[in-house]
PDB file of N, CA and C in Angstrom:
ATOM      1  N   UNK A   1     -25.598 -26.255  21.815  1.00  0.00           N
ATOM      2  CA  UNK A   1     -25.131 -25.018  21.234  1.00  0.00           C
ATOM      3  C   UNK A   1     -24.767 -25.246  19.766  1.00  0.00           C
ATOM      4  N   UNK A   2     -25.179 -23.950  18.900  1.00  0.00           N
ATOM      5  CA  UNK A   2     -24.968 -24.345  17.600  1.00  0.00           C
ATOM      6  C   UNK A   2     -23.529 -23.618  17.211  1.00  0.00           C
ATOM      7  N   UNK A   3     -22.594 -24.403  17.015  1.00  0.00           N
ATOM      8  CA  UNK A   3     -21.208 -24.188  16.051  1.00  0.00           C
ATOM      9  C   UNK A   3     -20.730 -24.165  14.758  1.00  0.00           C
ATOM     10  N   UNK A   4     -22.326 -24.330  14.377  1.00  0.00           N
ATOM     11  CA  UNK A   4     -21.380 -24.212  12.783  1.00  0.00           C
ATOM     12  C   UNK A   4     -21.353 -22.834  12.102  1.00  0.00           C
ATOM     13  N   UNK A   5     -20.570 -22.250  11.283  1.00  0.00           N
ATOM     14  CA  UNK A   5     -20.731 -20.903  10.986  1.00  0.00           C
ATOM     15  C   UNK A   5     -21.746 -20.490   9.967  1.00  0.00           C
ATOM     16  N   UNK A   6     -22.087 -19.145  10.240  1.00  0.00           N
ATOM     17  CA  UNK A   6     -23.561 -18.359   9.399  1.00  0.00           C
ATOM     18  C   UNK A   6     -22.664 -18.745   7.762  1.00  0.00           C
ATOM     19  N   UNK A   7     -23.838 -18.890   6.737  1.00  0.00           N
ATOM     20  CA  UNK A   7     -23.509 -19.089   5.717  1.00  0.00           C
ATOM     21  C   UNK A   7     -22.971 -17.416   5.083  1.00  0.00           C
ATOM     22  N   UNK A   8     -24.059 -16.327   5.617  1.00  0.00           N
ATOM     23  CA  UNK A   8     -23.451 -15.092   5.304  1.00  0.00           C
ATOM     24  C   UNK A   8     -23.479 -14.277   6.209  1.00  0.00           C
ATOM     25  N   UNK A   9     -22.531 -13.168   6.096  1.00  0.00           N
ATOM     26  CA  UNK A   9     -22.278 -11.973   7.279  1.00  0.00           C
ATOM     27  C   UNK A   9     -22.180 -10.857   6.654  1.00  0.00           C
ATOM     28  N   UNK A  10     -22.173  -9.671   7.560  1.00  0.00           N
ATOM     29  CA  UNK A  10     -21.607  -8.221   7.091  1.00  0.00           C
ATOM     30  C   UNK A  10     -20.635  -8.019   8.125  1.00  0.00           C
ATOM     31  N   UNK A  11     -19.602  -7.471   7.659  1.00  0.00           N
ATOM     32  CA  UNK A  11     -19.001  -6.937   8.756  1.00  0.00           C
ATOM     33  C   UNK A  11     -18.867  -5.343   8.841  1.00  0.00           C
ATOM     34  N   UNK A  12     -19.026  -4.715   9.627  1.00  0.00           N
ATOM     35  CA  UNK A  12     -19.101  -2.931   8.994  1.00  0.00           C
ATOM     36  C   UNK A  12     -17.997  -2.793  10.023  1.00  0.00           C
ATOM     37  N   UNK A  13     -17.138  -2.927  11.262  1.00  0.00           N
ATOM     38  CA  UNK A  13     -16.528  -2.153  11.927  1.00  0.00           C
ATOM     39  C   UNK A  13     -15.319  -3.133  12.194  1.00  0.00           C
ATOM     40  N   UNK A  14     -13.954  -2.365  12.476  1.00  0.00           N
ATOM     41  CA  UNK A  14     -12.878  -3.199  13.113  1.00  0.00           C
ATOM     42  C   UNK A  14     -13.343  -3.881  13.871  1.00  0.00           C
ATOM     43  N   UNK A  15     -12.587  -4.574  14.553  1.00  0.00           N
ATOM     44  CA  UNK A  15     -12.519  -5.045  16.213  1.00  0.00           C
ATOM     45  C   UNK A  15     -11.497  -5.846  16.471  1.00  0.00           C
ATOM     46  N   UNK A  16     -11.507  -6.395  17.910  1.00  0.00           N
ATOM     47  CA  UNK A  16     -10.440  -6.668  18.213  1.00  0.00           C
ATOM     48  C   UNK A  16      -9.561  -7.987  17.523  1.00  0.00           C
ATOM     49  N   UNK A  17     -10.579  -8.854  16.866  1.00  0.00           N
ATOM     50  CA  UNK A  17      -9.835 -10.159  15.829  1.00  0.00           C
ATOM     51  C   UNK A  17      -9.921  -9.661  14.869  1.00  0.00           C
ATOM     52  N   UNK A  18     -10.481  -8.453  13.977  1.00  0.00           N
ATOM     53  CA  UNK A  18     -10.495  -8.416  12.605  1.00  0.00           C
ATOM     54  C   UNK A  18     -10.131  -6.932  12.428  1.00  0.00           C
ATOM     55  N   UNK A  19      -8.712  -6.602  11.871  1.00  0.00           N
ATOM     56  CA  UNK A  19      -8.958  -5.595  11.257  1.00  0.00           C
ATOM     57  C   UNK A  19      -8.239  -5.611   9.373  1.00  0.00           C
ATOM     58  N   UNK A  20      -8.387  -6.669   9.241  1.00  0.00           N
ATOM     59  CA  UNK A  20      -7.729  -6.292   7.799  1.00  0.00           C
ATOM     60  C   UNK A  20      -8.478  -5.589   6.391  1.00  0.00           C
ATOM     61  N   UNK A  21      -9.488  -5.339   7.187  1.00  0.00           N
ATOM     62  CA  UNK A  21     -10.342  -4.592   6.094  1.00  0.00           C
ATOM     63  C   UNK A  21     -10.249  -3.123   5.851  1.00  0.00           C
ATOM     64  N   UNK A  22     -10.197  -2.722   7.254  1.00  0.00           N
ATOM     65  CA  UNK A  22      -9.828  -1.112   7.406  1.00  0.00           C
ATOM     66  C   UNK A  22     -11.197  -0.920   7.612  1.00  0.00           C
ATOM     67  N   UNK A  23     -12.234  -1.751   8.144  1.00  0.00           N
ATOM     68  CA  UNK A  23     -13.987  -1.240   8.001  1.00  0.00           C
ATOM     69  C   UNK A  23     -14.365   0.272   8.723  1.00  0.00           C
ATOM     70  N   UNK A  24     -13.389   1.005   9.347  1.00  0.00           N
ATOM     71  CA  UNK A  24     -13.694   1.615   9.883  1.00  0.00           C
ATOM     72  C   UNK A  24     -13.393   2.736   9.056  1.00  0.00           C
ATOM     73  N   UNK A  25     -13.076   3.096   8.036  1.00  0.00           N
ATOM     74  CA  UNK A  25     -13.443   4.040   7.046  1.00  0.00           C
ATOM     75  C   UNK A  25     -14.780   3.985   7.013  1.00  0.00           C
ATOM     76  N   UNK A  26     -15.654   5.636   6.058  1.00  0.00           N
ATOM     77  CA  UNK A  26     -16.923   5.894   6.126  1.00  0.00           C
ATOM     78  C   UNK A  26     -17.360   5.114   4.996  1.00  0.00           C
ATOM     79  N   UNK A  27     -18.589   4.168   5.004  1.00  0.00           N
ATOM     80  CA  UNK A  27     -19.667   3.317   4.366  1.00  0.00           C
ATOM     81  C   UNK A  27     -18.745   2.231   3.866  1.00  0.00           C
ATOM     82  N   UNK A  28     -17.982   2.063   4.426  1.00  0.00           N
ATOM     83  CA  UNK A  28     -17.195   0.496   4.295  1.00  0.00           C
ATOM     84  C   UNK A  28     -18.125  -0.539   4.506  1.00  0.00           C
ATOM     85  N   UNK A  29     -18.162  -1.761   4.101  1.00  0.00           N
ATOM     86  CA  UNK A  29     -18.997  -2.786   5.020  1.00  0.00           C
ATOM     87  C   UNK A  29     -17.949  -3.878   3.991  1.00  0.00           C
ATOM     88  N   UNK A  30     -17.868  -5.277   4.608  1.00  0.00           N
ATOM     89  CA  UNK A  30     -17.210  -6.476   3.811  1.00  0.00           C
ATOM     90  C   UNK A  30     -18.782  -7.864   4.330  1.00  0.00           C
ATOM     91  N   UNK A  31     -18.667  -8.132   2.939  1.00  0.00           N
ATOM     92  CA  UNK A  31     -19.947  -9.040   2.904  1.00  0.00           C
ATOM     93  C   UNK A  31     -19.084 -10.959   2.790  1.00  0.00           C
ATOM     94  N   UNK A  32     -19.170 -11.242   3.506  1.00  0.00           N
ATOM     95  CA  UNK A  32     -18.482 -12.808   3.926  1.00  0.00           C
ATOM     96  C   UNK A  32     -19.298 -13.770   3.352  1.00  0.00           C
ATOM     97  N   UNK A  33     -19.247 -14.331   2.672  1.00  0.00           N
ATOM     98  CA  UNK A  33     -20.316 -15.883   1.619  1.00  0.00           C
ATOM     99  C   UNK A  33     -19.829 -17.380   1.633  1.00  0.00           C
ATOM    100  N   UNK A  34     -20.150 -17.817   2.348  1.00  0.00           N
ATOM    101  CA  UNK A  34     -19.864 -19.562   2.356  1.00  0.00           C
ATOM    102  C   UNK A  34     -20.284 -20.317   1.039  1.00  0.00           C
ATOM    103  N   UNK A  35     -19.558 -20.586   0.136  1.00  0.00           N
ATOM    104  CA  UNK A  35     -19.723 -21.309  -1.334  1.00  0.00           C
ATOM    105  C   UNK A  35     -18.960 -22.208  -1.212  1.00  0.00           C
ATOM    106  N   UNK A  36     -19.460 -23.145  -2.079  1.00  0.00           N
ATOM    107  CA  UNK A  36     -18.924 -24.422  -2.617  1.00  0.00           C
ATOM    108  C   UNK A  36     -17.480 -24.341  -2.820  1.00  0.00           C
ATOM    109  N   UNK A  37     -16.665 -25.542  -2.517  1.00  0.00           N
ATOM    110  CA  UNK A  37     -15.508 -25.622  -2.936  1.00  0.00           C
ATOM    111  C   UNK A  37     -15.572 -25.305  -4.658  1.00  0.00           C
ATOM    112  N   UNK A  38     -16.375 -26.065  -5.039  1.00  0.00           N
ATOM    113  CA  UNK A  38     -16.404 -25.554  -6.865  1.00  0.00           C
ATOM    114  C   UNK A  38     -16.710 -24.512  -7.188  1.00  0.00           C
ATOM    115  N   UNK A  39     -17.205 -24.016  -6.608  1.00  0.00           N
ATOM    116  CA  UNK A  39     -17.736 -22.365  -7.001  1.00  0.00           C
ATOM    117  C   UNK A  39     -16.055 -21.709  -6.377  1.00  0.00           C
ATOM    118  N   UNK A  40     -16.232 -21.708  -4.996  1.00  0.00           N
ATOM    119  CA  UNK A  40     -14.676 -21.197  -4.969  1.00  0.00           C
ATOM    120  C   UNK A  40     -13.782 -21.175  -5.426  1.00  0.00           C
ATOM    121  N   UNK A  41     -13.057 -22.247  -5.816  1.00  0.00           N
ATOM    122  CA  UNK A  41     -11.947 -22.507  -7.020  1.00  0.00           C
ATOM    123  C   UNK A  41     -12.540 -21.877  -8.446  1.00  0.00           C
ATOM    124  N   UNK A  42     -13.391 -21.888  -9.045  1.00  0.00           N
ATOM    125  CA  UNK A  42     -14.235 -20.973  -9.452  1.00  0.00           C
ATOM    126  C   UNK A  42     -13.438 -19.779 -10.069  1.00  0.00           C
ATOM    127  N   UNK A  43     -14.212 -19.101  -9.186  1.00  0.00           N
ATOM    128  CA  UNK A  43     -13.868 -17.385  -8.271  1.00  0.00           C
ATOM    129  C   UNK A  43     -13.080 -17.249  -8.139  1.00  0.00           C
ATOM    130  N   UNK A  44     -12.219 -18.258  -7.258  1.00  0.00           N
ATOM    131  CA  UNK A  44     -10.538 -17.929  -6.565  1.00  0.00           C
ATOM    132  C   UNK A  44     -10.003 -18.699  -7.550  1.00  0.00           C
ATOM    133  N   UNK A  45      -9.343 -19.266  -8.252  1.00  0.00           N
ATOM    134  CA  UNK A  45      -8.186 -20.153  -8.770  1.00  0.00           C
ATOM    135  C   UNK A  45      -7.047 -20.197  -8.332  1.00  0.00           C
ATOM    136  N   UNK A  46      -6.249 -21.465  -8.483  1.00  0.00           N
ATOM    137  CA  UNK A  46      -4.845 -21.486  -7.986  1.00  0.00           C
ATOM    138  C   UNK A  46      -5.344 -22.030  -6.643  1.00  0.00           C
ATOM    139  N   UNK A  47      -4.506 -23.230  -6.179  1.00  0.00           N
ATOM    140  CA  UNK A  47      -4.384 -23.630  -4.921  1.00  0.00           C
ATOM    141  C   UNK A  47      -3.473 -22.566  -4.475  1.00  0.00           C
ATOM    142  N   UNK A  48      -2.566 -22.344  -3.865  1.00  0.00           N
ATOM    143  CA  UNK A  48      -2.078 -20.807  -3.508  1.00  0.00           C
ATOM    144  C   UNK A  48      -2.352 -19.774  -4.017  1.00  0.00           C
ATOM    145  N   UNK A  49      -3.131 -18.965  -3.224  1.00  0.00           N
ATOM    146  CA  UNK A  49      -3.441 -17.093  -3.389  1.00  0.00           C
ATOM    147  C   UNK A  49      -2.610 -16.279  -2.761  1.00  0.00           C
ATOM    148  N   UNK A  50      -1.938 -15.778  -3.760  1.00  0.00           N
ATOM    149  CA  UNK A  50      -1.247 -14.446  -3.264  1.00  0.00           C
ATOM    150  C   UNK A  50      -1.711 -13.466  -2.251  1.00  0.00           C
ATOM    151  N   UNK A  51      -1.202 -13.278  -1.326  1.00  0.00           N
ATOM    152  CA  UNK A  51      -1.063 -12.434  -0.500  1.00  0.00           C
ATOM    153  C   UNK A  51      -2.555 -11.333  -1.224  1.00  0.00           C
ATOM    154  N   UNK A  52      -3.805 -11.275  -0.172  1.00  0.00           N
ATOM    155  CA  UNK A  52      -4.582 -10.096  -0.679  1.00  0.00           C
ATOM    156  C   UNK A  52      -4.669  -9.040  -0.289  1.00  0.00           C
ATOM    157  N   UNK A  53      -5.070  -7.999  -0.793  1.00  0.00           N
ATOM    158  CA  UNK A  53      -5.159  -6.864  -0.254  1.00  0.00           C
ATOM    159  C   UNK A  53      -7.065  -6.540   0.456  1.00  0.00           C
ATOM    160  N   UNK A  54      -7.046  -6.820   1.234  1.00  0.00           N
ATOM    161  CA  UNK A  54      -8.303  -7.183   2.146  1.00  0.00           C
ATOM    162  C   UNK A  54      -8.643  -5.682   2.038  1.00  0.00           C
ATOM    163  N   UNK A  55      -7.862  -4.025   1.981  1.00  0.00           N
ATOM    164  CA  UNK A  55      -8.940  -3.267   1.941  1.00  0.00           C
ATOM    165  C   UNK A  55      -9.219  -2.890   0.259  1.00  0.00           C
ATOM    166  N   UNK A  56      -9.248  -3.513  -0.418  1.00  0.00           N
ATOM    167  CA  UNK A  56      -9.593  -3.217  -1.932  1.00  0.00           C
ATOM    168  C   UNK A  56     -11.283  -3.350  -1.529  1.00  0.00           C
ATOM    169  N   UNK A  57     -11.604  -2.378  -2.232  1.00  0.00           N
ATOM    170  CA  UNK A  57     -13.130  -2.455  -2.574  1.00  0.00           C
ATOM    171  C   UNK A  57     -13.387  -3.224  -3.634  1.00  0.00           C
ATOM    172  N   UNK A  58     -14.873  -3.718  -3.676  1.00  0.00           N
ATOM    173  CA  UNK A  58     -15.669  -4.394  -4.626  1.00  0.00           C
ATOM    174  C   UNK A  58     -14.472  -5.489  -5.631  1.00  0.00           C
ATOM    175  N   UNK A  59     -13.766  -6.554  -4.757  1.00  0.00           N
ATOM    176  CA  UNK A  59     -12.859  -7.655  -5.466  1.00  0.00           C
ATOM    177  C   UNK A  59     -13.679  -8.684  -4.622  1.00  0.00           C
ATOM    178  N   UNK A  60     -13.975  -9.845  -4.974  1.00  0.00           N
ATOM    179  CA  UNK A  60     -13.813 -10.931  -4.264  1.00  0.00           C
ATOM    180  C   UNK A  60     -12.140 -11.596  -4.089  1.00  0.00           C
ATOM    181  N   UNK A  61     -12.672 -11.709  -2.803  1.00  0.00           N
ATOM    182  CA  UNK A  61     -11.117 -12.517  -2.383  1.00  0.00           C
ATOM    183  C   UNK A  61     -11.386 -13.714  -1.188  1.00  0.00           C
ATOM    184  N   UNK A  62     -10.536 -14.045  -1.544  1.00  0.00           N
ATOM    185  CA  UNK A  62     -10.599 -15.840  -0.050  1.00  0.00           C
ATOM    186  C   UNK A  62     -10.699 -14.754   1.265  1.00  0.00           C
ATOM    187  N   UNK A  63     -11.493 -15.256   1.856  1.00  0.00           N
ATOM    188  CA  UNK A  63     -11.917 -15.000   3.722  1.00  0.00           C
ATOM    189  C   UNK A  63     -10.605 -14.766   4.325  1.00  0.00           C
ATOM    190  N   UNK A  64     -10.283 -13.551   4.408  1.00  0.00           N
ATOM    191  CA  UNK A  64      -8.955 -13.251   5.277  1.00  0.00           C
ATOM    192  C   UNK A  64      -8.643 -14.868   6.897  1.00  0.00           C
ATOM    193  N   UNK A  65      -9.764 -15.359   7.169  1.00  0.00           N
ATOM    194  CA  UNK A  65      -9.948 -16.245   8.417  1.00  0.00           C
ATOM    195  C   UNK A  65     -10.279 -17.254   7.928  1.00  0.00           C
ATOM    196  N   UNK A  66     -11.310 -17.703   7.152  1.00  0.00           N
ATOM    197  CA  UNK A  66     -12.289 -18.965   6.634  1.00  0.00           C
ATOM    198  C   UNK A  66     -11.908 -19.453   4.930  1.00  0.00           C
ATOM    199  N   UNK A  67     -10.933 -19.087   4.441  1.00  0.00           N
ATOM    200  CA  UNK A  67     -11.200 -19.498   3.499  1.00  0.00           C
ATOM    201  C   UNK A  67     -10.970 -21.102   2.819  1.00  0.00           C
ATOM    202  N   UNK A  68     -10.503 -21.407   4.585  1.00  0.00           N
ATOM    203  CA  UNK A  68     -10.584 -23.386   4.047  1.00  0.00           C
ATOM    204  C   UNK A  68     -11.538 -23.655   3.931  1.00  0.00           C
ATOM    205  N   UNK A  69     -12.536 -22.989   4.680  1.00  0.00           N
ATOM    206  CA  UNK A  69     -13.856 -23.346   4.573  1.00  0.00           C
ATOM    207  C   UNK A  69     -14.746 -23.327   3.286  1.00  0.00           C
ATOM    208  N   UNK A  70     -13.811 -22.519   2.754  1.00  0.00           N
ATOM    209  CA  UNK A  70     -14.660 -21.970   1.559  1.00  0.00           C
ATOM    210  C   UNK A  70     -15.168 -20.734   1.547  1.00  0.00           C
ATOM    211  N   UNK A  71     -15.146 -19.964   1.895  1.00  0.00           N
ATOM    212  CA  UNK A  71     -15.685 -18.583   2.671  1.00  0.00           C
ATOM    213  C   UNK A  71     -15.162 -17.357   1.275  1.00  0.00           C
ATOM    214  N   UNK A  72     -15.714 -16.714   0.872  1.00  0.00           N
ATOM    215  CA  UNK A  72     -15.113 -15.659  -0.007  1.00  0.00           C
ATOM    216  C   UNK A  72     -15.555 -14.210   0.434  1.00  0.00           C
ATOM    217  N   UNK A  73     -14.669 -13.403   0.165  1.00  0.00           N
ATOM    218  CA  UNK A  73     -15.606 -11.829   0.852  1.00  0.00           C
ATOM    219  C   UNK A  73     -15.177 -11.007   0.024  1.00  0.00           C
ATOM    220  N   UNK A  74     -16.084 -10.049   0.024  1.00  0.00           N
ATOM    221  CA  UNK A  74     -15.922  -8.637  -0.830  1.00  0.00           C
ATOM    222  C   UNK A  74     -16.556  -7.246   0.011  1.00  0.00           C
ATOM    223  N   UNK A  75     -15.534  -6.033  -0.136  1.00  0.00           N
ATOM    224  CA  UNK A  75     -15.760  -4.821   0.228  1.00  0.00           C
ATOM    225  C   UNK A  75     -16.720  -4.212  -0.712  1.00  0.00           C
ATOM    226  N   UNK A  76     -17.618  -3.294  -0.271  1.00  0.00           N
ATOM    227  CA  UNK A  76     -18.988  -2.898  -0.980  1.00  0.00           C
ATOM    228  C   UNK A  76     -19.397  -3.241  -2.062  1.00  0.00           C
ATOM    229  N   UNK A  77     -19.531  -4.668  -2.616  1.00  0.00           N
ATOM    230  CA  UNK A  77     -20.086  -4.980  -3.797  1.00  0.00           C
ATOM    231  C   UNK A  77     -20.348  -4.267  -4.878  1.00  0.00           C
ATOM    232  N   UNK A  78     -20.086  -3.783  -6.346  1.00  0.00           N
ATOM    233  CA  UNK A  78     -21.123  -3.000  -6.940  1.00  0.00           C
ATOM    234  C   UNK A  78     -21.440  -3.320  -8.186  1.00  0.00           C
ATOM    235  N   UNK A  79     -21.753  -2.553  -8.979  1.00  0.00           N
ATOM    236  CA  UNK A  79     -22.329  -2.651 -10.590  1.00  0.00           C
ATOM    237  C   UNK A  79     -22.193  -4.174 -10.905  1.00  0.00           C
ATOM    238  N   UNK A  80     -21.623  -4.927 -11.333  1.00  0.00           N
ATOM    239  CA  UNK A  80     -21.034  -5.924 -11.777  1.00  0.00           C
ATOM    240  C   UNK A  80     -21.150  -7.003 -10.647  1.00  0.00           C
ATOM    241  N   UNK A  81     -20.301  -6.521  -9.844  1.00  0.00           N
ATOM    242  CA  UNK A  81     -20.707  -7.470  -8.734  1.00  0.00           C
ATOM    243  C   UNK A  81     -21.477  -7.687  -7.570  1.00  0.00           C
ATOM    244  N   UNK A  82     -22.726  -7.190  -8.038  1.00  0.00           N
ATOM    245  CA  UNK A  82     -24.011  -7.055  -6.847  1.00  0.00           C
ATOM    246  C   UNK A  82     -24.585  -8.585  -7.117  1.00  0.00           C
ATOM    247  N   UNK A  83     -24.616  -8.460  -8.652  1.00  0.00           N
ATOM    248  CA  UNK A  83     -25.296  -9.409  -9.185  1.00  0.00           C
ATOM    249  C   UNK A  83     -24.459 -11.052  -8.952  1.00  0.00           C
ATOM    250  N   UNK A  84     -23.279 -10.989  -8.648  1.00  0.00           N
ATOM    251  CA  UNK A  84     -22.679 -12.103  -8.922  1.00  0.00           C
ATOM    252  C   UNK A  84     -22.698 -12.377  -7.391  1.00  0.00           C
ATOM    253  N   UNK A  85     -22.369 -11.546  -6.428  1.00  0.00           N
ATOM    254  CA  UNK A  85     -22.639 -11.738  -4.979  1.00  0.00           C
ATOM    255  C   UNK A  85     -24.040 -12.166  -4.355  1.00  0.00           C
ATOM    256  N   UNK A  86     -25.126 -11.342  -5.558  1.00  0.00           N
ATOM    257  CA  UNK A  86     -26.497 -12.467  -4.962  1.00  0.00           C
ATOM    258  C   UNK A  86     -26.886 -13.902  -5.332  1.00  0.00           C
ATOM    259  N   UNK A  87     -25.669 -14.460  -6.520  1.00  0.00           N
ATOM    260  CA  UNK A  87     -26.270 -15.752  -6.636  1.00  0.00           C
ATOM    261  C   UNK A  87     -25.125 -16.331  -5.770  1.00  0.00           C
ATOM    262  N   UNK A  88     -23.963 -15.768  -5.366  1.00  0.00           N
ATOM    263  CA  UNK A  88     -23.266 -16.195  -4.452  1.00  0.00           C
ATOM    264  C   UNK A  88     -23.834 -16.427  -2.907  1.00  0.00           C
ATOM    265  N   UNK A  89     -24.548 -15.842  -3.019  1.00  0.00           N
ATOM    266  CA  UNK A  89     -26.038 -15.777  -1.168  1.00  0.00           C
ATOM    267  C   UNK A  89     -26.567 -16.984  -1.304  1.00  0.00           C
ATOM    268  N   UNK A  90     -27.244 -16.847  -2.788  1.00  0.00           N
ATOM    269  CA  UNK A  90     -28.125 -18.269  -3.135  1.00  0.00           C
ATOM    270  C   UNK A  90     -27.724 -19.769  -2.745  1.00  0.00           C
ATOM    271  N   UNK A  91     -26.739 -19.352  -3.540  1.00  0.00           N
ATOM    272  CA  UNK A  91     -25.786 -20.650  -3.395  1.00  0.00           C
ATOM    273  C   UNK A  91     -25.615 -20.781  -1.720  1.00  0.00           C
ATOM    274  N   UNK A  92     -24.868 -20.296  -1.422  1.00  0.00           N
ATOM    275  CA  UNK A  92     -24.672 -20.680   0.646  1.00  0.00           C
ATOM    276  C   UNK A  92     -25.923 -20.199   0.704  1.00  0.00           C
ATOM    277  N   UNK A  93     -26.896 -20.292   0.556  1.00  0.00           N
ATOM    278  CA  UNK A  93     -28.172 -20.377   1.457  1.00  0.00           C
ATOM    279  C   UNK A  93     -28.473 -21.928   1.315  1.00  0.00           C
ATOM    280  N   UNK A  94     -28.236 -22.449  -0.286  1.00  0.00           N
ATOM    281  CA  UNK A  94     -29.100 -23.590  -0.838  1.00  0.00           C
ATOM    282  C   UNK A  94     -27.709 -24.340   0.291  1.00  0.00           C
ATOM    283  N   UNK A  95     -26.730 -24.289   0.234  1.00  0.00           N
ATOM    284  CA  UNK A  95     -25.893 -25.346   1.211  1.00  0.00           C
ATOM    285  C   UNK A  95     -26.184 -25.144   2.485  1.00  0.00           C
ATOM    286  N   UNK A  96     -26.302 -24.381   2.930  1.00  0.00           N
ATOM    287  CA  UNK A  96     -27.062 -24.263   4.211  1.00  0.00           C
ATOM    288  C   UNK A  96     -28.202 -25.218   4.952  1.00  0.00           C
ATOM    289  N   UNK A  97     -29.407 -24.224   3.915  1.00  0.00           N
ATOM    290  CA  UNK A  97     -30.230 -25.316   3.963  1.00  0.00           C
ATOM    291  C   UNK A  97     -30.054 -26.703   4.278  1.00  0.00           C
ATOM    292  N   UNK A  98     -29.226 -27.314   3.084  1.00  0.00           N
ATOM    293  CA  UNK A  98     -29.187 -28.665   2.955  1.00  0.00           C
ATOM    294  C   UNK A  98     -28.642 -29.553   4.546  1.00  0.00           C
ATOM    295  N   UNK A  99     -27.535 -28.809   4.667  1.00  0.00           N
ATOM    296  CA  UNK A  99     -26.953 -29.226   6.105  1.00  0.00           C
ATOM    297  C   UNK A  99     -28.120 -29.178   6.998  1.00  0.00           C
ATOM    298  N   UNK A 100     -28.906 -28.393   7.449  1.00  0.00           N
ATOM    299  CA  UNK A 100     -29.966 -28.304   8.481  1.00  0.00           C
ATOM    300  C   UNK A 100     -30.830 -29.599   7.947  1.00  0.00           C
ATOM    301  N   UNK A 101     -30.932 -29.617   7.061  1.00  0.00           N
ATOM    302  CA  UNK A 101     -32.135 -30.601   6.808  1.00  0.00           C
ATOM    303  C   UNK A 101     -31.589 -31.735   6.969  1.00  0.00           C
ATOM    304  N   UNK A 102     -30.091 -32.225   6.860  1.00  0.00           N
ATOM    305  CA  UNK A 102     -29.716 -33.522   6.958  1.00  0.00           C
ATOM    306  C   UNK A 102     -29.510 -33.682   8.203  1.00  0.00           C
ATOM    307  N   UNK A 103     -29.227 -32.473   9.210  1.00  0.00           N
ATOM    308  CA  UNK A 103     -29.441 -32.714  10.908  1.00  0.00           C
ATOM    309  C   UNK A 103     -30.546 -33.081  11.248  1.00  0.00           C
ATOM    310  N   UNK A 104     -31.675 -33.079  10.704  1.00  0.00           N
ATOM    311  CA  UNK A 104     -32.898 -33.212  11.534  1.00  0.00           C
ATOM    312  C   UNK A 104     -33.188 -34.066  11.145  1.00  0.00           C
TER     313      UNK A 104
END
């Protein structure tokens, strides 16, 4: 069985472990990105992050769940940050990748 987590997600609806997004407002969705610790610190700065506000739209913020992992998420991406969220894909795709290939 495979355990390691998807490099990216959408999430569009509450449920029963996640509601800090509020996804259940109309055309909500929160887009979840596995990046580099350097890219994260990055993005996020400060070893302690203040308390976020998980339903702000279009902010990146640390993974309400994952963000030891490195995990960053943002509510409907836009203008400005469509573009910075697709090289943020890139990036956890290219780490992705890499992990699979060093399993096999």
């Amino acid at each position: 069985m495979n355990h390691r987590l998807p490099f990216v997600t959408i999430a569009t609806v509450d449920n029963d472990y996640d509601r800090v997004s509020n996804l259940d407002r109309d055309g909500v969705f929160r887009l979840n990105i596995g990046i580099s610790k350097t890219t994260f610190d990055r993005l996020l700065p400060g070893a302690d992050h203040p308390p976020a506000d998980y339903t702000s739209l279009d902010v990146f913020l640390p993974h309400p769940d994952y963000a030891k992992q490195h995990f960053v998420c943002i509510l409907n991406p836009s203008a400005d940050n469509t573009d910075a969220a697709t090289q943020l894909i890139l990036e956890a795709y290219s780490i992705a990748a890499a992990r699979f290939r060093r399993l096999q």
